[in-house]
C-alpha atoms as a PDB file:
ATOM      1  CA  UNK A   1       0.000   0.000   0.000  1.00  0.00           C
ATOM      2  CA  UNK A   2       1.082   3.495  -0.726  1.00  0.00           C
ATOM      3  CA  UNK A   3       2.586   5.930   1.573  1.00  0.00           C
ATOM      4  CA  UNK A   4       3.138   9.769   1.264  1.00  0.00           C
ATOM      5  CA  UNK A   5       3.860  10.411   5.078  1.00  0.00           C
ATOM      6  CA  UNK A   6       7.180   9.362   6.231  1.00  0.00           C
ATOM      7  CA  UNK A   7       6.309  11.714   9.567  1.00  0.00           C
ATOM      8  CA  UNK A   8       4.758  10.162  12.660  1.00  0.00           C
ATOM      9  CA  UNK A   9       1.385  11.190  13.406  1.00  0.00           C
ATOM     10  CA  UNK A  10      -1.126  10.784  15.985  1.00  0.00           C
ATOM     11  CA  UNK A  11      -3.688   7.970  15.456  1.00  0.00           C
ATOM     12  CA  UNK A  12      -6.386  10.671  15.373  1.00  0.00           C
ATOM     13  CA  UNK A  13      -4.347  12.552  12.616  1.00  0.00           C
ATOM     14  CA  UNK A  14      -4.565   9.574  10.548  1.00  0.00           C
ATOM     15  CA  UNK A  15      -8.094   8.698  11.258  1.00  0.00           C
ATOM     16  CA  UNK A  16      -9.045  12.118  10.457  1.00  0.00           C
ATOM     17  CA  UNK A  17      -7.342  12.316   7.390  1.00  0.00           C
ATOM     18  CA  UNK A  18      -8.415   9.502   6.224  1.00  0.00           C
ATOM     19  CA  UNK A  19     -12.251   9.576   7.065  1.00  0.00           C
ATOM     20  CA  UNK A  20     -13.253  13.284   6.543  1.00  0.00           C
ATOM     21  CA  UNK A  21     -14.322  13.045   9.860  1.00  0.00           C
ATOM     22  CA  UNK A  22     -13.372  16.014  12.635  1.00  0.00           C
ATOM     23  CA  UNK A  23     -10.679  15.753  15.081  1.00  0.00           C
ATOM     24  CA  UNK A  24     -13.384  15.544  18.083  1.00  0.00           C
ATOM     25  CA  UNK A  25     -15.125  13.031  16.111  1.00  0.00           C
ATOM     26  CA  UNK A  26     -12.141  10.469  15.523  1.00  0.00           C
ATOM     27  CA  UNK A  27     -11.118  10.834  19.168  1.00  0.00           C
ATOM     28  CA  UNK A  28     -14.629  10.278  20.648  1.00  0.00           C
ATOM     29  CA  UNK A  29     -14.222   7.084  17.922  1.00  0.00           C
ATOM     30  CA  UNK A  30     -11.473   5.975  18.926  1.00  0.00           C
ATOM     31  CA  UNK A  31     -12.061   5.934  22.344  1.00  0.00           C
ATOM     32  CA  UNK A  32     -14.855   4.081  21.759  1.00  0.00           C
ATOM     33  CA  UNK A  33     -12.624   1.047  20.608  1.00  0.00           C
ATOM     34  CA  UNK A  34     -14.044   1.795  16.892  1.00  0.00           C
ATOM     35  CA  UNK A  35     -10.842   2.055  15.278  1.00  0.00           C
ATOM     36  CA  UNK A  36      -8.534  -1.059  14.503  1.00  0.00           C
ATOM     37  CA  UNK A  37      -4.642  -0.779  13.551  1.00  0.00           C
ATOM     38  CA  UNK A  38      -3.551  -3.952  11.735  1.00  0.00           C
ATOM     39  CA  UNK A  39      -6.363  -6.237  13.280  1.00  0.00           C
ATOM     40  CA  UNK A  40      -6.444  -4.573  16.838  1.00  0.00           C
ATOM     41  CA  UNK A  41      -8.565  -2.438  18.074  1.00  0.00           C
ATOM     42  CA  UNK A  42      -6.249   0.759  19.798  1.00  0.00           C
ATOM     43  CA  UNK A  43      -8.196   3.070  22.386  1.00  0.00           C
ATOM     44  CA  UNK A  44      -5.296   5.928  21.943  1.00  0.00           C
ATOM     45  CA  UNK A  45      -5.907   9.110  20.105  1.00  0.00           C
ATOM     46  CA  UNK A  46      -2.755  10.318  20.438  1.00  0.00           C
ATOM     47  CA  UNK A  47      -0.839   7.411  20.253  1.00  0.00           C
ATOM     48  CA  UNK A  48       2.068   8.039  17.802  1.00  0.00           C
ATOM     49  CA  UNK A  49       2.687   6.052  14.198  1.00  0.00           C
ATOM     50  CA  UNK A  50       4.395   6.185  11.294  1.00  0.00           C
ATOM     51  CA  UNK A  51       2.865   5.248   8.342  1.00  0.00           C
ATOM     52  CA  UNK A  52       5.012   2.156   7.615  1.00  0.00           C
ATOM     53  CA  UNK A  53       4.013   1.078  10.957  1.00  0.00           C
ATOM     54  CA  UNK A  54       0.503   0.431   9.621  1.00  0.00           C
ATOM     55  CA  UNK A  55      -0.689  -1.845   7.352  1.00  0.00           C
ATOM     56  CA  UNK A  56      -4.353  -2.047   7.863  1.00  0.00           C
ATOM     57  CA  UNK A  57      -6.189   0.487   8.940  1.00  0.00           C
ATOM     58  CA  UNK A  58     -10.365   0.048   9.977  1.00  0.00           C
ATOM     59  CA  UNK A  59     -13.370   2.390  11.246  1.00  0.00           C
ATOM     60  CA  UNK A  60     -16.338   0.467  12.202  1.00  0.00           C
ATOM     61  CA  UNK A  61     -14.837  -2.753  10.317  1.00  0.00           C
ATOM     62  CA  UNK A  62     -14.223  -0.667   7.311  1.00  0.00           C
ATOM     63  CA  UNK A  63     -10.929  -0.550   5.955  1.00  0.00           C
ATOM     64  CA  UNK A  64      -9.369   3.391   5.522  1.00  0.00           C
ATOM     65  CA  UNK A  65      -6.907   3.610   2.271  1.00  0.00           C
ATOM     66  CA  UNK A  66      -4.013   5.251   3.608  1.00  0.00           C
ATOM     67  CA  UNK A  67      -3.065   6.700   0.170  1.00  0.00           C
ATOM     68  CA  UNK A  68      -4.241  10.648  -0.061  1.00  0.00           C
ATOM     69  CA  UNK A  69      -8.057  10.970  -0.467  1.00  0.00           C
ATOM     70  CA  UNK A  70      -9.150  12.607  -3.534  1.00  0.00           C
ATOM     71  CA  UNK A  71     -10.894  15.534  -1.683  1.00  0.00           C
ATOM     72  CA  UNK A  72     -14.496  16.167  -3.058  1.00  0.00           C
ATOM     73  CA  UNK A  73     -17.329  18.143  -1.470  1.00  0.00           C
ATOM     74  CA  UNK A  74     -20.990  17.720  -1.639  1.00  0.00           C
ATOM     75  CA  UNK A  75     -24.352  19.853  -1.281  1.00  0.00           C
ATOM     76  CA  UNK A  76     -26.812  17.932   0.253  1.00  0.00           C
ATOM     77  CA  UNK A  77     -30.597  19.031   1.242  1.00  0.00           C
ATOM     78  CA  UNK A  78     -31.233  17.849   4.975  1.00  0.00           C
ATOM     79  CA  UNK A  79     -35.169  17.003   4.631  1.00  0.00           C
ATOM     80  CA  UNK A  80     -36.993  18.020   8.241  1.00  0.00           C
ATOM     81  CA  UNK A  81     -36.855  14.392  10.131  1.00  0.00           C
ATOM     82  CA  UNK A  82     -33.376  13.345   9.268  1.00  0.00           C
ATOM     83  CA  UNK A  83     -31.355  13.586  12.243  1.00  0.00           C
ATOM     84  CA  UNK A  84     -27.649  14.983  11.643  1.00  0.00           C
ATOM     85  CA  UNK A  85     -25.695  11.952  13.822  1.00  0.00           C
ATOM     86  CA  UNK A  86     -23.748   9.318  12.433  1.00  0.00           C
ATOM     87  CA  UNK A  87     -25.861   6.696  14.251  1.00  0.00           C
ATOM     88  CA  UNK A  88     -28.695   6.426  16.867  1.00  0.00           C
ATOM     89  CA  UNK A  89     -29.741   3.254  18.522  1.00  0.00           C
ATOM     90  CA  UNK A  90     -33.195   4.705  18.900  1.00  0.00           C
ATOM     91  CA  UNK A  91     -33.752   6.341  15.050  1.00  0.00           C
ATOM     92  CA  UNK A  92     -32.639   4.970  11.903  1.00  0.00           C
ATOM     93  CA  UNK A  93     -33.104   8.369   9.914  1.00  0.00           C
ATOM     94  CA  UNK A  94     -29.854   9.542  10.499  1.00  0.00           C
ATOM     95  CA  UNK A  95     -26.973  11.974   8.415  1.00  0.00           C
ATOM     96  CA  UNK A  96     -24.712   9.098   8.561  1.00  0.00           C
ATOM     97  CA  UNK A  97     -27.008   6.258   7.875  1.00  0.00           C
ATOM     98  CA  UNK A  98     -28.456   8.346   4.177  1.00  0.00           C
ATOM     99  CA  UNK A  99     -24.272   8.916   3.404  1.00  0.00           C
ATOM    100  CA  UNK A 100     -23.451   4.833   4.092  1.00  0.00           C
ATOM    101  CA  UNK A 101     -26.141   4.153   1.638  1.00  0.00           C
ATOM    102  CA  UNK A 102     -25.397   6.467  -0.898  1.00  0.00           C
ATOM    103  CA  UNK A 103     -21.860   5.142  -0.670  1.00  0.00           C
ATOM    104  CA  UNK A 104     -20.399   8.179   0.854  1.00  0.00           C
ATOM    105  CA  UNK A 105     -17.416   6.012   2.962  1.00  0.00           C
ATOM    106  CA  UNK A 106     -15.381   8.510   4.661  1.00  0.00           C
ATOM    107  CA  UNK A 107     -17.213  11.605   4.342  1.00  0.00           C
ATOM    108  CA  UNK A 108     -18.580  13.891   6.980  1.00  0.00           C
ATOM    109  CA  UNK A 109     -20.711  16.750   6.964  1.00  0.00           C
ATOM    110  CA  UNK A 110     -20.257  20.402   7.439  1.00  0.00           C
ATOM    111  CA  UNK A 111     -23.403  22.316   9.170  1.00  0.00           C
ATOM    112  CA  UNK A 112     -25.303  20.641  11.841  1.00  0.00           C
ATOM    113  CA  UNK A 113     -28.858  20.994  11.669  1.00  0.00           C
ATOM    114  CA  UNK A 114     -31.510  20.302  14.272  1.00  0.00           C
ATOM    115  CA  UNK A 115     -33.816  17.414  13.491  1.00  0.00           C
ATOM    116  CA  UNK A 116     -36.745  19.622  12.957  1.00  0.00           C
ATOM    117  CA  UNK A 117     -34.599  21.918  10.393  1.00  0.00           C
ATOM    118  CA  UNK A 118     -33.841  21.633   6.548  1.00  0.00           C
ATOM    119  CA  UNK A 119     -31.370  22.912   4.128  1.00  0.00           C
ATOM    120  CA  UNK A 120     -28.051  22.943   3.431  1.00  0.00           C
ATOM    121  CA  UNK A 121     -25.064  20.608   4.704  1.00  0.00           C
ATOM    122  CA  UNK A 122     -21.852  20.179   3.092  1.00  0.00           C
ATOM    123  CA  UNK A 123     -20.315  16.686   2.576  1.00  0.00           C
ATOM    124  CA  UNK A 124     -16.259  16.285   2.569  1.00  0.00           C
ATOM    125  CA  UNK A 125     -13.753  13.314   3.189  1.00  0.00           C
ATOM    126  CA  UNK A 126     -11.527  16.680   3.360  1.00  0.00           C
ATOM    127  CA  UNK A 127     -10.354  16.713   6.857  1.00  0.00           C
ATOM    128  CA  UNK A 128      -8.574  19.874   7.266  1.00  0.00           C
ATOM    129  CA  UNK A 129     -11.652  21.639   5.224  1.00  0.00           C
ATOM    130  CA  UNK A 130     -14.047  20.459   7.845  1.00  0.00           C
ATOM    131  CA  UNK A 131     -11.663  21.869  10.857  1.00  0.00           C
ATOM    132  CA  UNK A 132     -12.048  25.451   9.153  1.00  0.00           C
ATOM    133  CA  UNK A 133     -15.701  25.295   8.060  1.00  0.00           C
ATOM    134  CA  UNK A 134     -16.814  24.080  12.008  1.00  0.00           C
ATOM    135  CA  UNK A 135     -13.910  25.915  13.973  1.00  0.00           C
ATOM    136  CA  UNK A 136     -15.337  29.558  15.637  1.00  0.00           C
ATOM    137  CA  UNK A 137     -11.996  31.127  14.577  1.00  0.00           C
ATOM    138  CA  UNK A 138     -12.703  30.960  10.927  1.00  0.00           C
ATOM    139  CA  UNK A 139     -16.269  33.118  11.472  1.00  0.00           C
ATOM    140  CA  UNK A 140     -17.573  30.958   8.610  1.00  0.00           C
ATOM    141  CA  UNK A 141     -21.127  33.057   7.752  1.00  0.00           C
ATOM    142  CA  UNK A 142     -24.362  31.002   7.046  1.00  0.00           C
ATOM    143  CA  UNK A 143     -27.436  31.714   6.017  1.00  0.00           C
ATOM    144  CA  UNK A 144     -30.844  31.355   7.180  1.00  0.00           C
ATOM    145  CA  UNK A 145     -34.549  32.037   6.274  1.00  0.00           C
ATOM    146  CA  UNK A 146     -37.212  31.574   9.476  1.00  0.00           C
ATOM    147  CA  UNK A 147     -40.943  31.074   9.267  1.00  0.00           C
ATOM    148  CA  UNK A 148     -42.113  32.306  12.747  1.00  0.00           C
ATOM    149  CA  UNK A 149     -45.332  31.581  14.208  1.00  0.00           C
ATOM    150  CA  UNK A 150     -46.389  34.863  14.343  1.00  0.00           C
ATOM    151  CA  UNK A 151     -44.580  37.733  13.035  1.00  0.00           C
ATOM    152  CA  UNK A 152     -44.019  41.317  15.371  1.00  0.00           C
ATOM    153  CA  UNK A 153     -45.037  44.282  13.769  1.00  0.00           C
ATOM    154  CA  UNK A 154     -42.168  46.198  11.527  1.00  0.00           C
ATOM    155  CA  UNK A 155     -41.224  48.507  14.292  1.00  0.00           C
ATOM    156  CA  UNK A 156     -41.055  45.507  16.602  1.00  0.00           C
ATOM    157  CA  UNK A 157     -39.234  43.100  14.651  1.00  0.00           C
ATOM    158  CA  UNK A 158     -36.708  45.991  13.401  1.00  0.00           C
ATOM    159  CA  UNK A 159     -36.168  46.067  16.769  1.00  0.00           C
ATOM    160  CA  UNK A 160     -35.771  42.494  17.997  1.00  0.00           C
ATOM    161  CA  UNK A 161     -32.874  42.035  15.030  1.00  0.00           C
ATOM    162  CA  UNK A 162     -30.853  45.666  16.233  1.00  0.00           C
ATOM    163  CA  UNK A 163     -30.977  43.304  19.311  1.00  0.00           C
ATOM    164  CA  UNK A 164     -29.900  40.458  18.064  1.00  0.00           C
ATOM    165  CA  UNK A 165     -26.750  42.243  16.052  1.00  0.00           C
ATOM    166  CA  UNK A 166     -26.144  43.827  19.698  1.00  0.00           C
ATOM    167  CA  UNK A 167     -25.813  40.071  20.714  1.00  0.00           C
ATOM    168  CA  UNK A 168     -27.855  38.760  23.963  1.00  0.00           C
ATOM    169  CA  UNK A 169     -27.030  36.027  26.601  1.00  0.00           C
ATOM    170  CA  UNK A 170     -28.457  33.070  27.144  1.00  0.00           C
ATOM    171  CA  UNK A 171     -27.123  30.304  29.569  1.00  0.00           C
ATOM    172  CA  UNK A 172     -24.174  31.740  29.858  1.00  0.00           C
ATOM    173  CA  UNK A 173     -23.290  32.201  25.871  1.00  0.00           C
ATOM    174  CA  UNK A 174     -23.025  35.281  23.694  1.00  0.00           C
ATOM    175  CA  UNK A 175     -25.479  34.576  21.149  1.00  0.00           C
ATOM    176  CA  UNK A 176     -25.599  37.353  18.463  1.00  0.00           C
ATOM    177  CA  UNK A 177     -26.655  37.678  14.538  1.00  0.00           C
ATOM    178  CA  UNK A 178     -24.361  39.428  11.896  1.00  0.00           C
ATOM    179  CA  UNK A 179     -27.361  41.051  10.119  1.00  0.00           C
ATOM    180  CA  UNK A 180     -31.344  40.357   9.846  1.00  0.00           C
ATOM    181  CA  UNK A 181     -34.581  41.314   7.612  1.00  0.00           C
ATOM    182  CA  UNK A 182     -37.990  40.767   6.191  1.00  0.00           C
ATOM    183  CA  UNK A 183     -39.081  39.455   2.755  1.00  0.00           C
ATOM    184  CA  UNK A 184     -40.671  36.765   0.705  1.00  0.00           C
ATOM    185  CA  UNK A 185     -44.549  35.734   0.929  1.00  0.00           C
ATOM    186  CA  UNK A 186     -45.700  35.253   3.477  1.00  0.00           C
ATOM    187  CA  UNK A 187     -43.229  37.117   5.100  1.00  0.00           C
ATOM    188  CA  UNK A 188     -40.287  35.330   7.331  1.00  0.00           C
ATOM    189  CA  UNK A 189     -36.827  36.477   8.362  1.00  0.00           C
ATOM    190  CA  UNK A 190     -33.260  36.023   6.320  1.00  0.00           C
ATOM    191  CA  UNK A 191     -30.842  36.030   9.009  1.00  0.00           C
ATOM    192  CA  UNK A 192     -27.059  35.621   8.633  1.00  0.00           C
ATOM    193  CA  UNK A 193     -24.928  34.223  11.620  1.00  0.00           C
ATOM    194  CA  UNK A 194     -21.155  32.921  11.615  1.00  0.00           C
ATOM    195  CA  UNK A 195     -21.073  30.839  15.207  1.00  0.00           C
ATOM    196  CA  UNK A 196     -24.105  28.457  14.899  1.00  0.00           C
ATOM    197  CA  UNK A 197     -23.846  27.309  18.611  1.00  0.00           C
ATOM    198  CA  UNK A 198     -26.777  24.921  19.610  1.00  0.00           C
ATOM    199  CA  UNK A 199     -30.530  25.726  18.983  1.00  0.00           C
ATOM    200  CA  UNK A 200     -29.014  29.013  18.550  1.00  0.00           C
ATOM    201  CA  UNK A 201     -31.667  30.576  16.547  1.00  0.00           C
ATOM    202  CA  UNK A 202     -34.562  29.040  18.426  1.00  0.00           C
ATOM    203  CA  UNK A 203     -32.956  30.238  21.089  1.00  0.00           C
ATOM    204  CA  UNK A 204     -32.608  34.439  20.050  1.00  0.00           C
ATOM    205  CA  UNK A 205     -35.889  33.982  18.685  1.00  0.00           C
ATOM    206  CA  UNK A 206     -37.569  32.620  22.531  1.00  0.00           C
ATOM    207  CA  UNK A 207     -35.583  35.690  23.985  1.00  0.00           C
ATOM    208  CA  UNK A 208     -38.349  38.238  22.912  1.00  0.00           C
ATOM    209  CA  UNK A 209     -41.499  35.522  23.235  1.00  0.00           C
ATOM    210  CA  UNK A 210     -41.074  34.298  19.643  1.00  0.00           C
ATOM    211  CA  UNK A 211     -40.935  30.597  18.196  1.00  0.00           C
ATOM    212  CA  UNK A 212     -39.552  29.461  14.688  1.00  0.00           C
ATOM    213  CA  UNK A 213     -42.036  27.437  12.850  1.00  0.00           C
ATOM    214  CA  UNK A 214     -39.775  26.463  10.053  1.00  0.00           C
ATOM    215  CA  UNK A 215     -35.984  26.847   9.935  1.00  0.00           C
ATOM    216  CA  UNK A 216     -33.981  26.410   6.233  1.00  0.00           C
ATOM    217  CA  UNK A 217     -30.261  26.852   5.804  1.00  0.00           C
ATOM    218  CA  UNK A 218     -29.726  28.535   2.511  1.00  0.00           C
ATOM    219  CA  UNK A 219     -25.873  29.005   2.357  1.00  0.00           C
ATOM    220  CA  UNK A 220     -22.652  28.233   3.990  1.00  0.00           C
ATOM    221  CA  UNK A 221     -19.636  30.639   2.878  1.00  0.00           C
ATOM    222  CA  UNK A 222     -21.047  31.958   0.077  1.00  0.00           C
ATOM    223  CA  UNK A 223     -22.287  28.329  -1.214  1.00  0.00           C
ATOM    224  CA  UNK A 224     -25.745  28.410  -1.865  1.00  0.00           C
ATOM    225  CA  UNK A 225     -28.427  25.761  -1.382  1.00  0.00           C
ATOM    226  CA  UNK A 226     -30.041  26.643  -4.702  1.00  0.00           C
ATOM    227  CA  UNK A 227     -33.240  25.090  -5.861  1.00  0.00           C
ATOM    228  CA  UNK A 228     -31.490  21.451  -4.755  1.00  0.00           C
ATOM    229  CA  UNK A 229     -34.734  19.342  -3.888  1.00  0.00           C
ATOM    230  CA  UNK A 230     -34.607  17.942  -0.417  1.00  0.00           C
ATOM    231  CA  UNK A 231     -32.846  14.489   0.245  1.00  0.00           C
ATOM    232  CA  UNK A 232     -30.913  15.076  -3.317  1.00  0.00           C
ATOM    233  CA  UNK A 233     -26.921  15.349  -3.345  1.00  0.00           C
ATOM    234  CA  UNK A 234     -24.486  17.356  -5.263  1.00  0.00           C
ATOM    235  CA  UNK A 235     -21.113  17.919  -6.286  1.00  0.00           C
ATOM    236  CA  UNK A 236     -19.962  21.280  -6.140  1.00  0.00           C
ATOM    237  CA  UNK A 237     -18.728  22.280  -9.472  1.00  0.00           C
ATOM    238  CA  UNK A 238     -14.821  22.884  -9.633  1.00  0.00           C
ATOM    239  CA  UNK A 239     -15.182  26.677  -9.399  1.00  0.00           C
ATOM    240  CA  UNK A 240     -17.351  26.454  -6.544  1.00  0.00           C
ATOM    241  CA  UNK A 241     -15.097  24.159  -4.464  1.00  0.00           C
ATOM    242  CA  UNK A 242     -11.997  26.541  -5.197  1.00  0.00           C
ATOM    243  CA  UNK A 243     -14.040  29.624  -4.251  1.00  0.00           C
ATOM    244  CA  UNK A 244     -15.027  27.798  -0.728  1.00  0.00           C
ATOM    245  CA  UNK A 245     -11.645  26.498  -0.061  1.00  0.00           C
ATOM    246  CA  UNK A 246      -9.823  30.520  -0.692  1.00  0.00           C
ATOM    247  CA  UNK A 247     -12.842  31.405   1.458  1.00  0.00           C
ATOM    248  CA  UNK A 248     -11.790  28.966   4.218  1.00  0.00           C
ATOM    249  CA  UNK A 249      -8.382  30.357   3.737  1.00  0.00           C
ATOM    250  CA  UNK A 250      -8.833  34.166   4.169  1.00  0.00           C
ATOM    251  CA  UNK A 251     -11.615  33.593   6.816  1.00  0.00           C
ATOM    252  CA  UNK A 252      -8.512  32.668   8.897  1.00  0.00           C
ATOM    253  CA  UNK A 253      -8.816  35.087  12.272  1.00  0.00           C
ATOM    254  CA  UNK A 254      -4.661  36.517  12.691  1.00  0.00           C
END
């Protein structure tokens, strides 16, 4: 089998370059006892080895070419339902279970959504794109457009989004918006955020007595959902791919 790194790594290093996966997900992997190195199963993410010192190398039983991935990325419309997990012993609708089937070995996705929410996710077995796409540093800016169930007044709701760009707190984090409006018909809200921390736009909206009917992720870093149907995959053309990645790049916080 083919080589390119002569360096020692850690064992999460090579599971994450090799899966797509992030760097918290191989290590919460591997200590699980989910990753095998030639046969056994090692419980050490940062156990050091050099690539000759592996010849087989498994996640969940499947074997993980140790040649360089050909890095791809994906748009794929989350349907409402479809929970974003790689596997859940009590629901079978899962992120992971939908890429196993479409043959998407190695791959993770960019964007968690709640169960409840739609739109867009991107899908890599780029490791080092995933780290800038999730990581707060990089400010990565998505897009969102919210059905409430009822909608303020103008003056009211002009109000509730200075608010929201003034940032509030809410069990104990900062939760803020980078900019907010009306349009469409029937009327709902186009916000823009860059930290997506959990339920965070539920969340702003309960602040001022308001719930979020219908949540859909329209872009991540300038890549747009589009009119992709829901549950349907794409490749990002090679334009768009180099215009995320030299996003990724001078996102980079000095």
């Amino acid at each position: 089998m083919k080589m390119e790194d002569s360096e020692p790594k850690k064992l999460l290093q090579w599971v994450q370059q090799q899966a797509g996966i992030s760097r918290r997900k191989a290590v919460e992997l591997i200590d699980a006892g989910e990753v095998d190195v030639n046969g056994e199963p090692v419980c050490e993410p940062f156990a050091l080895l050099a690539a000759d010192a592996i010849v087989h190398l498994a996640l969940r039983g499947h074997p993980l070419a140790l040649d360089s991935p050909d890095p791809r990325i994906y748009r794929y419309h989350k349907p409402a339902g479809v929970l974003c997990s790689h596997d859940d012993k009590f629901y079978g609708n899962t992120v992971g279970r939908i890429l196993r089937m479409e043959g998407f070995i190695g791959y993770t996705w960019v964007g968690r959504l709640d169960q409840d929410a739609e739109g867009l996710l991107l899908l890599t077995n780029d490791g080092e794109l995933v780290h800038r796409l999730t990581h707060p540093r990089y400010e990565i800016e998505k897009t969102y457009r919210v059905w409430l169930a009822r909608m303020p007044k103008p003056r009211e709701i002009e109000r509730t989004f200075n608010r929201m760009q003034q940032g509030i707190e809410d069990a104990g984090d900062r939760l803020r918006i980078l900019r907010g409006r009306i349009e469409g018909s029937p009327p709902h809200a186009l916000l823009s955020l860059t930290e997506g921390k959990k339920h965070e736009i539920k969340r702003l909206f309960a602040h001022f007595n308001l719930s979020v009917a219908r949540l859909l992720r329209v872009s991540i870093a300038g890549i747009e959902l589009g009119n992709l149907r829901p549950g349907s995959i794409a490749r990002l053309s090679p334009e768009e791919a180099k215009r995320l990645r030299d996003r990724t790049r001078t996102s980079e916080a000095p």
